[in-house]
N, C-alpha and C. Protein backbone atom coordinates (compact mmCIF):
# COMPACT_ATOMS: atom_id res chain seq x y z
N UNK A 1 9.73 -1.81 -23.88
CA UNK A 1 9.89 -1.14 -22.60
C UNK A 1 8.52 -0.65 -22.11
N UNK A 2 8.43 -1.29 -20.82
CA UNK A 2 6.67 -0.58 -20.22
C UNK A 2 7.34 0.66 -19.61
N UNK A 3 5.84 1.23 -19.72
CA UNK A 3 5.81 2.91 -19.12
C UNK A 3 4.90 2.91 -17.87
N UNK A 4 4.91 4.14 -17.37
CA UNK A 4 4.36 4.21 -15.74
C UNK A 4 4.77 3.32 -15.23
N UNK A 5 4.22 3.04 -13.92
CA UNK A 5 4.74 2.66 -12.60
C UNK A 5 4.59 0.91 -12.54
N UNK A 6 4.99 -0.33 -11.71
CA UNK A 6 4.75 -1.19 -11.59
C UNK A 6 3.82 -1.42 -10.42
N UNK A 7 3.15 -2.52 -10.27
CA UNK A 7 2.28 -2.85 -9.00
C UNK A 7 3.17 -2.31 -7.82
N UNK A 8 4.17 -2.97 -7.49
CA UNK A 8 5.07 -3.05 -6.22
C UNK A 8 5.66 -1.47 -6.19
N UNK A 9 5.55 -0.41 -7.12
CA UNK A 9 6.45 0.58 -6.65
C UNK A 9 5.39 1.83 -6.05
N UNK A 10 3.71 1.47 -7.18
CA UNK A 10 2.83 2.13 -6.34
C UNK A 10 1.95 1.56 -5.22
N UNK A 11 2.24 0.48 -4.61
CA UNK A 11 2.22 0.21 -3.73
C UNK A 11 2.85 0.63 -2.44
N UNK A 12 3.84 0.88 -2.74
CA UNK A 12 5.16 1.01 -1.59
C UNK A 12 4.83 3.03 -1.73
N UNK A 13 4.52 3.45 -2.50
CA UNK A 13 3.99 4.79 -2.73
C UNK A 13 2.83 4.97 -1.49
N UNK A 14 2.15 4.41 -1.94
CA UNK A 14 0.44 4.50 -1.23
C UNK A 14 0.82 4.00 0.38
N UNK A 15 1.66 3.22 0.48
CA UNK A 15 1.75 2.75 1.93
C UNK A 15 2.82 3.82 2.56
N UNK A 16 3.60 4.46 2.40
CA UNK A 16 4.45 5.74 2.61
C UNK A 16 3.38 6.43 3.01
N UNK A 17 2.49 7.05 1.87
CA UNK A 17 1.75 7.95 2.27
C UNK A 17 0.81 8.20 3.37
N UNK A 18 0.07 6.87 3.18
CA UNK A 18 -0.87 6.59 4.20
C UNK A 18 0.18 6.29 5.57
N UNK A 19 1.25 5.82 5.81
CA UNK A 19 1.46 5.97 7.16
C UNK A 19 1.81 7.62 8.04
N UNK A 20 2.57 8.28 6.97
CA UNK A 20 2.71 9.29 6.92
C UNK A 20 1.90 10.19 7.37
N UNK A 21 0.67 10.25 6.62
CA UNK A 21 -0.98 10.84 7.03
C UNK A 21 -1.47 10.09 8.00
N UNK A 22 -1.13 8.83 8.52
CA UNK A 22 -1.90 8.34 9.96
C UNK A 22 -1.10 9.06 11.02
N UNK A 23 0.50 9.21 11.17
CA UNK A 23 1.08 9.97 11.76
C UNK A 23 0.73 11.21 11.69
N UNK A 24 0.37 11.89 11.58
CA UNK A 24 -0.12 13.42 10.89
C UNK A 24 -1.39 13.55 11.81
N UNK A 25 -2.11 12.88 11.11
CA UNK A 25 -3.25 12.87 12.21
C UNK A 25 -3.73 11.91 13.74
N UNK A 26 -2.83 11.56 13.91
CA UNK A 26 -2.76 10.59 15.25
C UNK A 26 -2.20 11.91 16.14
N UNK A 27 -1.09 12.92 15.45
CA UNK A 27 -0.48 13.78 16.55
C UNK A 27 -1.40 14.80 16.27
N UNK A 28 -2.09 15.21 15.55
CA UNK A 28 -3.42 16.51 14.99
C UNK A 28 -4.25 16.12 15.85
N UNK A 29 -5.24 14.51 15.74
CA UNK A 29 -6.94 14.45 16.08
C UNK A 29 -6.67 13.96 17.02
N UNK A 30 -6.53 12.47 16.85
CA UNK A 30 -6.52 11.12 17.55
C UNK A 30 -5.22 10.11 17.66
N UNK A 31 -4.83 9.73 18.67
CA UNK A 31 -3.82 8.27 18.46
C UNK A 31 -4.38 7.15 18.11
N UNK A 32 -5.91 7.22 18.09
CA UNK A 32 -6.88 6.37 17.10
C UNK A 32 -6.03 6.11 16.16
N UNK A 33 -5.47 6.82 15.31
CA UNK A 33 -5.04 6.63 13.92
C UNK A 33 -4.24 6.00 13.93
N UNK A 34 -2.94 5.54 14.73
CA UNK A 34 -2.09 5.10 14.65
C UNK A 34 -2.78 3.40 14.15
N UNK A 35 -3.86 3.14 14.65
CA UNK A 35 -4.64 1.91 13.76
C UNK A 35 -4.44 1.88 12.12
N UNK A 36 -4.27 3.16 11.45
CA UNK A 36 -4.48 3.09 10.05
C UNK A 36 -2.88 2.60 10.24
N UNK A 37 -2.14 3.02 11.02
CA UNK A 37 -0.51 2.35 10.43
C UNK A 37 -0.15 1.05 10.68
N UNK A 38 -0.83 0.79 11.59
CA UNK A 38 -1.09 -0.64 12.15
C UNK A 38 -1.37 -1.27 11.26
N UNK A 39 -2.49 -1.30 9.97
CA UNK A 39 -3.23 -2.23 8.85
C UNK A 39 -2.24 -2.19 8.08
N UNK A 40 -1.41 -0.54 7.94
CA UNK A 40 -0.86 -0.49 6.36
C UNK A 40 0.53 -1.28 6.77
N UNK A 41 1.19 -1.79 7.74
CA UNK A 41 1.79 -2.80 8.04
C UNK A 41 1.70 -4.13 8.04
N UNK A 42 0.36 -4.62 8.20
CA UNK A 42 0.04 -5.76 8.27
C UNK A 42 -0.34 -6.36 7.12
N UNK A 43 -1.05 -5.15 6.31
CA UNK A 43 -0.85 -5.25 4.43
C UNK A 43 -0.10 -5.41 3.62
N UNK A 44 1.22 -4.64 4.26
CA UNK A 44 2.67 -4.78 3.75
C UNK A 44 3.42 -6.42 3.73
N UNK A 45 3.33 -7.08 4.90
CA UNK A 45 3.50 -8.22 5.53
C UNK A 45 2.62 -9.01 4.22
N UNK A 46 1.57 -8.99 4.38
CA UNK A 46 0.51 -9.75 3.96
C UNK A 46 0.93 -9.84 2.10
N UNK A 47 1.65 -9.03 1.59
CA UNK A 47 2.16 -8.78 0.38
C UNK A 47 3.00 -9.89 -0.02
N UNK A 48 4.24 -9.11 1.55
CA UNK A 48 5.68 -10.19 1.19
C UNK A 48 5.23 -11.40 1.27
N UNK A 49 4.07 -11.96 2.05
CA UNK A 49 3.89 -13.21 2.26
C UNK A 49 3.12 -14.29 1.34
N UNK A 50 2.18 -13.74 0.79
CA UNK A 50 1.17 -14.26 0.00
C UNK A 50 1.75 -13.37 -1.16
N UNK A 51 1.75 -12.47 -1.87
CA UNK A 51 1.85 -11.90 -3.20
C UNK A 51 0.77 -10.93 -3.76
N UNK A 52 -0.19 -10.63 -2.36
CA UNK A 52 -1.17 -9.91 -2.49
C UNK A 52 -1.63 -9.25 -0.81
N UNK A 53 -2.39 -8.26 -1.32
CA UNK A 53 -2.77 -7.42 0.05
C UNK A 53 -3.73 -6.62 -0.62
N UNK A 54 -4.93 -5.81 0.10
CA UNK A 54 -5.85 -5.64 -0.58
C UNK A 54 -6.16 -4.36 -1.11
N UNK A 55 -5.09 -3.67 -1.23
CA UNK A 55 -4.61 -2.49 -2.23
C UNK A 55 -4.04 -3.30 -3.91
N UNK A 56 -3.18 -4.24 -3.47
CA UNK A 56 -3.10 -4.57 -4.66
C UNK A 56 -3.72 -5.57 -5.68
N UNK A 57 -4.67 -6.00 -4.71
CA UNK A 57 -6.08 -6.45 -5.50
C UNK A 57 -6.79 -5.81 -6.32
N UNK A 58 -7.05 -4.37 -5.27
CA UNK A 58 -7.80 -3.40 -6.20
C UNK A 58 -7.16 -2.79 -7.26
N UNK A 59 -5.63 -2.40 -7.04
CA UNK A 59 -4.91 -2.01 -7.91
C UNK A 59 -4.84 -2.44 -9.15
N UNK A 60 -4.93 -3.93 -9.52
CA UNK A 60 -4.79 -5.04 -10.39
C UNK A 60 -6.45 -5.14 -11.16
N UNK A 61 -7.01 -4.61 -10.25
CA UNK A 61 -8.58 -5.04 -11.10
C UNK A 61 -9.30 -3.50 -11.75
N UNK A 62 -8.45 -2.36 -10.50
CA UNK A 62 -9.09 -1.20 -11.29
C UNK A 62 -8.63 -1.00 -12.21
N UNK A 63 -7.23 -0.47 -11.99
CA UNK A 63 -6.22 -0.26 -12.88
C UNK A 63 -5.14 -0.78 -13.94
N UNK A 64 -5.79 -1.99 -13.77
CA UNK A 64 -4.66 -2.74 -14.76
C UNK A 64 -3.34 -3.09 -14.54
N UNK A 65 -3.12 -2.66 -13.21
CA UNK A 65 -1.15 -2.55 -12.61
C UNK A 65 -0.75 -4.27 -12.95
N UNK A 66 0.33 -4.01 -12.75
CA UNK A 66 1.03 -6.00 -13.12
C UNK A 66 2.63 -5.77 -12.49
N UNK A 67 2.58 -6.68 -11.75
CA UNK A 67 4.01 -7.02 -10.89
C UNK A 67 5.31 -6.62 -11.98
N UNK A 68 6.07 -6.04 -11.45
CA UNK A 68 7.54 -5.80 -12.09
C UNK A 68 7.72 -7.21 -13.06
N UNK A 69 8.06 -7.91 -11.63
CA UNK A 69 8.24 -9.71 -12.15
C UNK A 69 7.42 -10.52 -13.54
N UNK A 70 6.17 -10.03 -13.96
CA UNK A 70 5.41 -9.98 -14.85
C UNK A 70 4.61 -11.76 -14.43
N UNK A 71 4.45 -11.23 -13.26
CA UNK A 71 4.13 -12.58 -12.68
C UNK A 71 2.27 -12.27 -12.51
């Protein structure tokens, strides 16, 4: 049985957050920001589509993370 988290669940973590905090500060600073929700969508996409996006590149090379799927 693995422990901690899988690629795909701190992924879906980090992209919550960050849209969350672009909303936050789009209605605080700027509607500039609404750009950061814009990427973390198109990253999301870019996931389901290919099997990568470039959080979970880094994720995979800093940290060692590995797909649920063990793919």
């Amino acid at each position: 049985m693995r422990r901690g988290w899988d690629l795909e669940r701190v992924l879906f973590a980090m992209a919550g957050s960050v849209t969350l905090l672009s909303a936050l500060l789009a209605w605080a600073v700027s509607p500039w920001f609404l750009l950061l929700t814009a990427f973390t969508g198109v990253s999301q996409w870019m996931f389901v589509l290919t099997g990568n996006c470039p959080a979970s590149l880094l994720l995979r090379r800093v940290c060692g993370l590995r797909p649920a799927a063990g793919t």
